[in-house]
N, C-alpha and C. Protein backbone atom coordinates (compact mmCIF):
# COMPACT_ATOMS: atom_id res chain seq x y z
N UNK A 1 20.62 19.57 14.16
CA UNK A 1 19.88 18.54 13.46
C UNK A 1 19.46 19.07 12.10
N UNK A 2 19.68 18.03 11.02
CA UNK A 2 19.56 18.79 9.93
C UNK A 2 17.79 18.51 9.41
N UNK A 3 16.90 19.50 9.27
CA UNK A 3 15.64 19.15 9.08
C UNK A 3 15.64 18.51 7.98
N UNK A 4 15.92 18.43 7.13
CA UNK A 4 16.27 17.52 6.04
C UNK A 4 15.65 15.99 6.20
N UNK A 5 16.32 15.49 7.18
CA UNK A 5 16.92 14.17 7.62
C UNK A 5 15.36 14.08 8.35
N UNK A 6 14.94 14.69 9.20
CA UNK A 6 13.67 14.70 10.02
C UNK A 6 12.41 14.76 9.15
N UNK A 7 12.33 15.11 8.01
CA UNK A 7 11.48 15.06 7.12
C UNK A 7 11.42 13.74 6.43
N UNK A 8 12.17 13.34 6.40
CA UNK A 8 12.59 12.29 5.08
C UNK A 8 12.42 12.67 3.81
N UNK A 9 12.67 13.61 3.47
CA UNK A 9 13.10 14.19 2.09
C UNK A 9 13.92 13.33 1.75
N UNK A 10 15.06 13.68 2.45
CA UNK A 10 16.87 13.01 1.71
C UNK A 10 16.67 11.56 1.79
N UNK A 11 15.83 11.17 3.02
CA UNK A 11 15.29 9.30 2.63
C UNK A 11 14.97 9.18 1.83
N UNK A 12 14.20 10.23 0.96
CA UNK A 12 13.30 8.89 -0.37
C UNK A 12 14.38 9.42 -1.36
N UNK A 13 15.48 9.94 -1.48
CA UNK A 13 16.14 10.47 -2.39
C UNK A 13 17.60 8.94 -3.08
N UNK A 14 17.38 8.49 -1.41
CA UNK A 14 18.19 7.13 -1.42
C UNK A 14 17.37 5.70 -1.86
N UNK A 15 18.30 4.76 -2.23
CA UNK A 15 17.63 3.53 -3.17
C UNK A 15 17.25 2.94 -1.40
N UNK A 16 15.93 2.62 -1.55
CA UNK A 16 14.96 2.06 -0.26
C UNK A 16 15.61 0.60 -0.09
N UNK A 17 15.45 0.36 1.37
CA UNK A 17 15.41 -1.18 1.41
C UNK A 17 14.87 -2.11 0.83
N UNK A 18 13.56 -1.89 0.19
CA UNK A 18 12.24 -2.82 0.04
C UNK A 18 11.39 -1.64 -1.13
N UNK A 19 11.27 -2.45 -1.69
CA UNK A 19 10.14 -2.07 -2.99
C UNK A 19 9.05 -2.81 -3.67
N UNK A 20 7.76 -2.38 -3.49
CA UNK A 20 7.04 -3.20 -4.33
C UNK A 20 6.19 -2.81 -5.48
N UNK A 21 6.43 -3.32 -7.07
CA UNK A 21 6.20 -2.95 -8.17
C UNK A 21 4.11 -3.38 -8.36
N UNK A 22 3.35 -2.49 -8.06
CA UNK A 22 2.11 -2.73 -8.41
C UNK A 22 1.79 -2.47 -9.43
N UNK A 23 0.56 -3.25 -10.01
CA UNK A 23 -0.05 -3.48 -11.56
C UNK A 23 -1.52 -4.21 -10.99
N UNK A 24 -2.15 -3.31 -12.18
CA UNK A 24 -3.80 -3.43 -11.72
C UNK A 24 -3.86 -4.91 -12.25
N UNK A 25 -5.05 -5.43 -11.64
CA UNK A 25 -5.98 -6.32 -12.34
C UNK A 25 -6.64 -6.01 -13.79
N UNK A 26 -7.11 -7.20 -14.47
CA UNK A 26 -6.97 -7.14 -15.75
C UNK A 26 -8.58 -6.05 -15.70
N UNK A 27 -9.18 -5.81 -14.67
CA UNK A 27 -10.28 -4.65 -14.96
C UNK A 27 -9.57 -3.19 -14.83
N UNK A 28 -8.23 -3.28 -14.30
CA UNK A 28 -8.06 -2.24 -14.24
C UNK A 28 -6.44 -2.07 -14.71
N UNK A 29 -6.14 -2.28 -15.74
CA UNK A 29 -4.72 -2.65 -16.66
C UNK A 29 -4.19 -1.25 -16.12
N UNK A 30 -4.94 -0.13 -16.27
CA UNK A 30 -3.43 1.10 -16.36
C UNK A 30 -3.41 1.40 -15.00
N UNK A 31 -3.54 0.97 -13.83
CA UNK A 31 -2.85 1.03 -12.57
C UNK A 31 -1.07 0.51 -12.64
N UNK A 32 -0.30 1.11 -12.15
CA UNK A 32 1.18 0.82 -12.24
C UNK A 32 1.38 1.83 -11.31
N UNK A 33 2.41 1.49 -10.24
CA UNK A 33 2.85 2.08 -9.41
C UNK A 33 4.28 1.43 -8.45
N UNK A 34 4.64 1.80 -7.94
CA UNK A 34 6.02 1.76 -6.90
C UNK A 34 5.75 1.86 -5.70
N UNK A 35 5.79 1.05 -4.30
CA UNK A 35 5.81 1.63 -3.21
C UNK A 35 7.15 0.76 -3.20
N UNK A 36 7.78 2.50 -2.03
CA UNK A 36 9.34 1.96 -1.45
C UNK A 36 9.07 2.17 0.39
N UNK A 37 10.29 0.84 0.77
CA UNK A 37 10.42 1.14 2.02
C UNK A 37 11.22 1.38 2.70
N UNK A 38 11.89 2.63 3.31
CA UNK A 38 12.99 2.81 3.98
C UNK A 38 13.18 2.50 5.80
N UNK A 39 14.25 1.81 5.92
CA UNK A 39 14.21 1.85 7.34
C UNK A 39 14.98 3.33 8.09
N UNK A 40 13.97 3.71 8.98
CA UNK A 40 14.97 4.52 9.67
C UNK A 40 14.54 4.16 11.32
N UNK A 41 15.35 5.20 11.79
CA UNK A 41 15.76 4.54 13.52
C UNK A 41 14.26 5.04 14.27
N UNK A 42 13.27 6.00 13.92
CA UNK A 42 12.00 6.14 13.66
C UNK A 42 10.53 5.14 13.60
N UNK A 43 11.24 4.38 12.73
CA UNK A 43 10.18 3.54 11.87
C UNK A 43 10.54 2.76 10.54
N UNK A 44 9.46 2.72 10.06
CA UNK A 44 9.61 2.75 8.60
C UNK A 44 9.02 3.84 8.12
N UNK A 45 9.80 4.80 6.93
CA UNK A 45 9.38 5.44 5.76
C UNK A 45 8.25 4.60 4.52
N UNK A 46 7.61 4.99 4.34
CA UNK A 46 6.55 4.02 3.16
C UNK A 46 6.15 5.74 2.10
N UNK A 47 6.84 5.27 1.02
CA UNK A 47 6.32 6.39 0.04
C UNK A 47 6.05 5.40 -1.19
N UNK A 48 4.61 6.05 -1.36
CA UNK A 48 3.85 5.37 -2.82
C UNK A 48 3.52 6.56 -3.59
N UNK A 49 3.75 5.48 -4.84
CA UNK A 49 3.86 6.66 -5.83
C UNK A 49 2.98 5.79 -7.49
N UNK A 50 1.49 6.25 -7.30
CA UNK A 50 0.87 5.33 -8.45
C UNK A 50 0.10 6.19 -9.32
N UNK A 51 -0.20 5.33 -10.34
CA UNK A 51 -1.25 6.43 -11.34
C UNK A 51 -1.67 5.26 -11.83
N UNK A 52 -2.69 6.01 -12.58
CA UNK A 52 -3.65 5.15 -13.95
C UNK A 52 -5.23 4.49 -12.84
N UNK A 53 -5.33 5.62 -11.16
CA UNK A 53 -6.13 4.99 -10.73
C UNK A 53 -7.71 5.06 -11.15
N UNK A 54 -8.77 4.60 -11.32
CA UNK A 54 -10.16 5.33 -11.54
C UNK A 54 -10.32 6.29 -10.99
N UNK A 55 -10.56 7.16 -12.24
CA UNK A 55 -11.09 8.78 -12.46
C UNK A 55 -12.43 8.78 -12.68
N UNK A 56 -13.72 9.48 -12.44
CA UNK A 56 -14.70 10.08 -12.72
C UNK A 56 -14.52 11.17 -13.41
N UNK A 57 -13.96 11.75 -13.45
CA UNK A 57 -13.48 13.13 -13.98
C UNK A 57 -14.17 14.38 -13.37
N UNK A 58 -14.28 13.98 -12.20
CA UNK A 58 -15.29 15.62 -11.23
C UNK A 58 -14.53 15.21 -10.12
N UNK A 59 -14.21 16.87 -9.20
CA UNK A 59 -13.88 16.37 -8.32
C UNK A 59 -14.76 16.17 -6.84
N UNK A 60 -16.18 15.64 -6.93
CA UNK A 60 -16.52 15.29 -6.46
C UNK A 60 -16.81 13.69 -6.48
N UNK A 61 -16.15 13.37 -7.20
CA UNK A 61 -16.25 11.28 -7.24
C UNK A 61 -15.18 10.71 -6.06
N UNK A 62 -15.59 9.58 -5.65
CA UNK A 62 -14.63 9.11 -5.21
C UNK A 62 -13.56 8.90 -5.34
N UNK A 63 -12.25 9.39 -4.95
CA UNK A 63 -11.00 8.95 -5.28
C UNK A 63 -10.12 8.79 -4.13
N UNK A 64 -10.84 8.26 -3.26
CA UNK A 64 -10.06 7.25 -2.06
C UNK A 64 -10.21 5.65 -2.10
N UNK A 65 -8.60 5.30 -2.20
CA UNK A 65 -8.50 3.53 -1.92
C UNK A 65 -7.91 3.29 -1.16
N UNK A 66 -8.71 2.39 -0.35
CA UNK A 66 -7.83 1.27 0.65
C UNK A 66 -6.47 0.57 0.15
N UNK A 67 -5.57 1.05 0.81
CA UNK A 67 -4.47 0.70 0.97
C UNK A 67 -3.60 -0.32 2.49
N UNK A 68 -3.40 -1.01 2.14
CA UNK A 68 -2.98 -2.25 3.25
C UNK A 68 -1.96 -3.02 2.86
N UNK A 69 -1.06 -3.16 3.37
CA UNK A 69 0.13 -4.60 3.85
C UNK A 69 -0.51 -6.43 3.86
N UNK A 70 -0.99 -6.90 3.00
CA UNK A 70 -1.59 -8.55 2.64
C UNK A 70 -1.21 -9.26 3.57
N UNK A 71 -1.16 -10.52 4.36
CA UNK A 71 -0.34 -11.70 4.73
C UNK A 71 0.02 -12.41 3.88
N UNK A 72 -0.57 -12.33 2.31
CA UNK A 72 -0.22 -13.35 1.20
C UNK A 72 1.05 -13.08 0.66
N UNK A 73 1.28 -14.05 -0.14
CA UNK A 73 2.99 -13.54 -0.84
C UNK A 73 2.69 -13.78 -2.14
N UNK A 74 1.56 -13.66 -2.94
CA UNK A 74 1.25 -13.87 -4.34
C UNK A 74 0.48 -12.85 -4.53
N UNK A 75 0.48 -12.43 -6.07
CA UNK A 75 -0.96 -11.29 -6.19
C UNK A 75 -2.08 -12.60 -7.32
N UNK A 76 -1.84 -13.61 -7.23
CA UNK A 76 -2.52 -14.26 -7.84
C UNK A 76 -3.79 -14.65 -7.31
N UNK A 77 -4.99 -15.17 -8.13
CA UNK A 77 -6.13 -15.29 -7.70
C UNK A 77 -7.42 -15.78 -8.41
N UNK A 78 -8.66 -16.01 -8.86
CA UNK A 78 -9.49 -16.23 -9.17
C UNK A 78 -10.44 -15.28 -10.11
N UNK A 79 -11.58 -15.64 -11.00
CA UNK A 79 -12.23 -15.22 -11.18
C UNK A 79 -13.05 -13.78 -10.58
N UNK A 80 -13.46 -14.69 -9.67
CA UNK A 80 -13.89 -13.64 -8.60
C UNK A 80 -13.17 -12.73 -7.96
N UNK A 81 -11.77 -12.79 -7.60
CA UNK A 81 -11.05 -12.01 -6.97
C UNK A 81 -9.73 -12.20 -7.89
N UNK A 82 -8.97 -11.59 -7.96
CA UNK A 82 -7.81 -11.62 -8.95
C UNK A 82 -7.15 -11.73 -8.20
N UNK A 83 -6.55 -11.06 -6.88
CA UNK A 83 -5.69 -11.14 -5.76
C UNK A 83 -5.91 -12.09 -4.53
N UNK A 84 -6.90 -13.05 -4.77
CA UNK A 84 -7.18 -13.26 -3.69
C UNK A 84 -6.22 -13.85 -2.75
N UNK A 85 -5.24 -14.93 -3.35
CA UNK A 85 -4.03 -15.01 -2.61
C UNK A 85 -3.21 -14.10 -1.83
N UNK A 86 -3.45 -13.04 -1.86
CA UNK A 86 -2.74 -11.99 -1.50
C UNK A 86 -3.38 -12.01 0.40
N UNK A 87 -4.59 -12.71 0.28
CA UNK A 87 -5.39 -13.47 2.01
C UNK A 87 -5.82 -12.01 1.98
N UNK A 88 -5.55 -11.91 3.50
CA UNK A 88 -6.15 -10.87 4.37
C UNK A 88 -4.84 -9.74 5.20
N UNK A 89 -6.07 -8.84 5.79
CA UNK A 89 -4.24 -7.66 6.14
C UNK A 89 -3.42 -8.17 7.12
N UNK A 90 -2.45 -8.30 6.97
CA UNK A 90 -1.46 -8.65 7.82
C UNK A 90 -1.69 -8.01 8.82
N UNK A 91 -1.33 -9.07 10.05
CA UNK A 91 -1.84 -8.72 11.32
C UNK A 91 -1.06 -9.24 12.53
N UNK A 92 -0.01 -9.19 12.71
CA UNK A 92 1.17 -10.18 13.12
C UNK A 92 0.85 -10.14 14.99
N UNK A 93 0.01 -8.72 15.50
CA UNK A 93 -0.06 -8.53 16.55
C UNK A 93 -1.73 -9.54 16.90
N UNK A 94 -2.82 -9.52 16.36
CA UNK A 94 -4.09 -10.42 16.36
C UNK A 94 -4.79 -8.94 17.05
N UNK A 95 -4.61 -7.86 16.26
CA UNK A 95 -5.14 -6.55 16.56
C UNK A 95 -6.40 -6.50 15.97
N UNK A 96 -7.68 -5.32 16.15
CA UNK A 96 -8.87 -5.43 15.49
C UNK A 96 -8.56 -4.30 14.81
N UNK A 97 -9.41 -4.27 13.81
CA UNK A 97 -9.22 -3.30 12.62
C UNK A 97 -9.59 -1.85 13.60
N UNK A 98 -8.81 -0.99 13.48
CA UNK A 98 -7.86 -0.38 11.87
C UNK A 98 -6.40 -0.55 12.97
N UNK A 99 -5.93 -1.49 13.73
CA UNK A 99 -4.91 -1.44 14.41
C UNK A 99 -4.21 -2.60 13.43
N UNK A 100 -4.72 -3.11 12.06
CA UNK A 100 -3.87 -4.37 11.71
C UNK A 100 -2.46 -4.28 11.54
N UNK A 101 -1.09 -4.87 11.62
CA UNK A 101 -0.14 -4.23 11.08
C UNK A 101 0.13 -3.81 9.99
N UNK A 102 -0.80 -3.99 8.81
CA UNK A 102 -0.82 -4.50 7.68
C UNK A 102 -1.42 -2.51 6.98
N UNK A 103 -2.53 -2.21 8.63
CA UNK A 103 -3.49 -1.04 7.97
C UNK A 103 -2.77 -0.16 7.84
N UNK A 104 -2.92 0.57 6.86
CA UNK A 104 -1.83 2.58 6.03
C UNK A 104 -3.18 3.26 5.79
N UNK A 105 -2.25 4.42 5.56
CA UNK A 105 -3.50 5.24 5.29
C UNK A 105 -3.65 5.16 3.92
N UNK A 106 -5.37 5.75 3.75
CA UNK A 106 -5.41 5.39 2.40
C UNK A 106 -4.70 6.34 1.53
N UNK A 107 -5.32 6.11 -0.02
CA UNK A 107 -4.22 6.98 -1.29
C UNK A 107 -5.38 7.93 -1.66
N UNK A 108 -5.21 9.14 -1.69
CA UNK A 108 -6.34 10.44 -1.86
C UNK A 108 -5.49 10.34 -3.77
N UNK A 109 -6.48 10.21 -4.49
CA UNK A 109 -6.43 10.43 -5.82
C UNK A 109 -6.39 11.74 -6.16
N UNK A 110 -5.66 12.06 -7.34
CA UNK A 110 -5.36 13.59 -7.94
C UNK A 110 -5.76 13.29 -9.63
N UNK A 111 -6.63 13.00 -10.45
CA UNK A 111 -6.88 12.67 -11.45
C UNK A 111 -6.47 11.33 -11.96
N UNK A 112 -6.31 10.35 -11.37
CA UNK A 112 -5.71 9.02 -11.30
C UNK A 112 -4.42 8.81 -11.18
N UNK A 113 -4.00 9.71 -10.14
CA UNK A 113 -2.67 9.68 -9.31
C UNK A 113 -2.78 9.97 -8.21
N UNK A 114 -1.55 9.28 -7.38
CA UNK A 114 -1.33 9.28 -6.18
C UNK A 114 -0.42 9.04 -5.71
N UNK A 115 0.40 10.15 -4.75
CA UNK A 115 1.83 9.79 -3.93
C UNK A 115 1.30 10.08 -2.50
N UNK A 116 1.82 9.10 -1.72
CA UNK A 116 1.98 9.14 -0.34
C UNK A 116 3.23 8.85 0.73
N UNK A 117 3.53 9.55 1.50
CA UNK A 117 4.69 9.18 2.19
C UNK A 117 4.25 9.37 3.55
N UNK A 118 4.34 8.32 4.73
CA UNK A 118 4.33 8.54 5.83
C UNK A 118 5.34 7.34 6.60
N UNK A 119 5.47 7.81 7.75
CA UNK A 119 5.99 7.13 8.85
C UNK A 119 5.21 5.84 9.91
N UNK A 120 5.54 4.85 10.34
CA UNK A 120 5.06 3.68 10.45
C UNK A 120 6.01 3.34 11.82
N UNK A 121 5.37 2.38 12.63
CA UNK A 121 6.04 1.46 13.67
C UNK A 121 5.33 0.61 13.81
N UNK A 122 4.55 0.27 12.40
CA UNK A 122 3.36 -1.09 12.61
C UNK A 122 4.45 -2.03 12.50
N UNK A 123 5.32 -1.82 11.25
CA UNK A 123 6.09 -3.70 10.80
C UNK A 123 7.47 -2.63 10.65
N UNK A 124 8.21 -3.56 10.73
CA UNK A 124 9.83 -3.16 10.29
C UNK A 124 9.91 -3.97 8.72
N UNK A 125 10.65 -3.33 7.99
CA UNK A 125 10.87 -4.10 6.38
C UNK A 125 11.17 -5.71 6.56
N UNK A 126 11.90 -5.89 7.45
CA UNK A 126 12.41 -7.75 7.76
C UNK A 126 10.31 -7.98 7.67
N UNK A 127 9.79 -7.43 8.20
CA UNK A 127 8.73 -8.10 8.82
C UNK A 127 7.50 -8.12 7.24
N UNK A 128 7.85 -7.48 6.49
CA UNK A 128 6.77 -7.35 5.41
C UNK A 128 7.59 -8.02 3.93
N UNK A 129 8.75 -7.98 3.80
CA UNK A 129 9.48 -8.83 2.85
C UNK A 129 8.72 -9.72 2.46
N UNK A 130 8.29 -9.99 1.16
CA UNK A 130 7.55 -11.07 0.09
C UNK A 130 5.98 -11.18 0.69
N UNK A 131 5.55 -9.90 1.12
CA UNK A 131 3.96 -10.05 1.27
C UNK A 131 3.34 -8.90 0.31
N UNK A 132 2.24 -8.86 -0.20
CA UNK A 132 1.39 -8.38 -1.00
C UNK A 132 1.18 -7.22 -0.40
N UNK A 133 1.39 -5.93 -1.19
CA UNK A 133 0.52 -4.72 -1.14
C UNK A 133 -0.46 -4.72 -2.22
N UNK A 134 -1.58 -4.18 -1.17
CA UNK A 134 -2.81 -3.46 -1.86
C UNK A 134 -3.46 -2.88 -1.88
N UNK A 135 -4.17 -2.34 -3.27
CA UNK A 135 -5.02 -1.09 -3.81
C UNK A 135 -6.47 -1.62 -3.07
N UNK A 136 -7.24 -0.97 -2.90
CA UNK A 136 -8.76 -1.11 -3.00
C UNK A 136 -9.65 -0.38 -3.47
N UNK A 137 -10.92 -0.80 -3.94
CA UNK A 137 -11.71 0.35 -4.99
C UNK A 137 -12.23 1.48 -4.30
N UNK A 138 -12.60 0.93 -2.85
CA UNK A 138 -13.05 2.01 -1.86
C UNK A 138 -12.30 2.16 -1.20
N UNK A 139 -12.35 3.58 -0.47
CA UNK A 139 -12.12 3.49 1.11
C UNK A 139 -11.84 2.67 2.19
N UNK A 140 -11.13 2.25 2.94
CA UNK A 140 -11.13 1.85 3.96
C UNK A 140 -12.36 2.47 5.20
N UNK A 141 -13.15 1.71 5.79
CA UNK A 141 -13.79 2.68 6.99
C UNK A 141 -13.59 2.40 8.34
N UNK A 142 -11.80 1.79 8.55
CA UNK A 142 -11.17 1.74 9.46
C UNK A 142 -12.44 1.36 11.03
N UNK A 143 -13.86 0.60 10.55
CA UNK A 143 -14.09 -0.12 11.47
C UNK A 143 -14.34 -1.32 11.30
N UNK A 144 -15.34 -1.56 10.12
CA UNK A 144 -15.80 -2.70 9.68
C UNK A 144 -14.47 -3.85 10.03
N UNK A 145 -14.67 -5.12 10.53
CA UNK A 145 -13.90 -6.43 10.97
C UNK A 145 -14.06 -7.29 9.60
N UNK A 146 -13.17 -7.83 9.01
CA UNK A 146 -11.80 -7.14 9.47
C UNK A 146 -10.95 -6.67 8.29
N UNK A 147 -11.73 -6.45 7.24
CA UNK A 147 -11.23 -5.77 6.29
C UNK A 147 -11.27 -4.19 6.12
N UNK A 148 -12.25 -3.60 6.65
CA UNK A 148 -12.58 -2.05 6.49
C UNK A 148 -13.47 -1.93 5.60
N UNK A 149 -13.77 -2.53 5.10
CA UNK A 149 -14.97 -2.54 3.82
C UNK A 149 -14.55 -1.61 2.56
N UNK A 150 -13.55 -2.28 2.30
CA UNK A 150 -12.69 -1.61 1.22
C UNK A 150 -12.83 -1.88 0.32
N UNK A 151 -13.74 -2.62 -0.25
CA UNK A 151 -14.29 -3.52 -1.77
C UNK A 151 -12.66 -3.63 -1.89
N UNK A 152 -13.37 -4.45 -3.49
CA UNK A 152 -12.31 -5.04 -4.33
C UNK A 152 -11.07 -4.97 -4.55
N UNK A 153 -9.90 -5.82 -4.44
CA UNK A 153 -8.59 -5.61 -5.03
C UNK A 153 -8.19 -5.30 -6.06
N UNK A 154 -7.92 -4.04 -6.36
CA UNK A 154 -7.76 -3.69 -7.86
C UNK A 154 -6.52 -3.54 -8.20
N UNK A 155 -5.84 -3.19 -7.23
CA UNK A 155 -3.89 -3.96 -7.86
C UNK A 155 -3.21 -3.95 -6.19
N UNK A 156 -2.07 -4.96 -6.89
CA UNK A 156 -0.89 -5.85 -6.02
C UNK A 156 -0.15 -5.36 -6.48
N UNK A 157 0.91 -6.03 -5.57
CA UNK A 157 2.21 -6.19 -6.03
C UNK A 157 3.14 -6.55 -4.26
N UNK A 158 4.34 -7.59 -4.61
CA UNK A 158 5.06 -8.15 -3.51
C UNK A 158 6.14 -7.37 -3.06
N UNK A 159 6.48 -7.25 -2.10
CA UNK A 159 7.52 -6.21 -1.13
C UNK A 159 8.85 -7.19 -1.52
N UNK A 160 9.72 -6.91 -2.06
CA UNK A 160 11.06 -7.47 -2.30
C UNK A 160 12.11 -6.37 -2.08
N UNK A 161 13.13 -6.70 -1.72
CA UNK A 161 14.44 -6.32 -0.90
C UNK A 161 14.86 -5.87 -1.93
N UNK A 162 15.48 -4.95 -2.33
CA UNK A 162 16.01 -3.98 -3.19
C UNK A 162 17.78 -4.10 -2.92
N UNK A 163 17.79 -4.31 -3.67
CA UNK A 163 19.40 -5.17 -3.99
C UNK A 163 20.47 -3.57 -4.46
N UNK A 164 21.71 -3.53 -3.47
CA UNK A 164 22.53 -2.34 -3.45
C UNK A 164 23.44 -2.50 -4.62
């Protein structure tokens, strides 16, 4: 067995099934980022890869955001919420938080960057196609019902099929 392949190294090296292009809200313009999704016989692969997130500039500030899978298929929204279309976390099973299908782990900030890659058997890519990923300003605290108490949406972006 080639460890390679068991890592998913050589997965993210290939063009993903599914990609979704995120961009902050207009409070937070220099968020821009990529999450891709690979299928393997495993799971799904999910590697994100963002910057431009809020810095404090110590590394004692917060630099954990809630990160989640939407039920919405828009990042559009309101005054009050910029994403709000984007609904609530996808939840296809009627699971309680932090079991939503929708819940990932969050993004640990590195000076307003962040890559993450892990493995998944919440949704298969068929199952998340044209729904909203999203940033949050806080933490997730993987109890609070039924969001996690993740404050605000501070960037989207829609899961689309990545064309060979």
């Amino acid at each position: 067995m080639n460890r390679m392949n068991c890592s998913g190294v050589s997965l993210i090296q290939r063009q993903p099934q599914a990609a979704a292009v995120l961009t902050g809200s207009n409070e937070y313009p220099d968020i821009y980022g990529v999450v891709r999704f690979y299928s393997t016989k495993n799971g799904t692969l999910v590697y994100a890869d963002v910057e431009g997130l809020p810095y404090a500039g110590n590394r004692c500030s917060q630099e954990v955001f809630g990160f989640h899978i939407h039920e919405g298929e828009s990042c559009t929204g309101n005054a009050d919420d910029p994403f709000a279309d984007a609904k609530t976390h996808l939840n296809n099973d009627n699971c309680g938080h932090p079991f939503h299908t929708g819940d990932m782990p969050p993004l640990f900030g590195n000076k307003g960057k962040s890559v993450s890659v892990f493995l998944t058997n919440r949704f298969s890519i068929e199952e998340v196609i044209g729904k909203a990923v999203i940033i949050h300003g806080s933490p997730d605290d993987f109890t609070t019902q039924p969001s996690g108490n993740a404050g605000e949406k501070i960037a989207c972006g829609i899961i689309r099929p990545v064309m060979r």
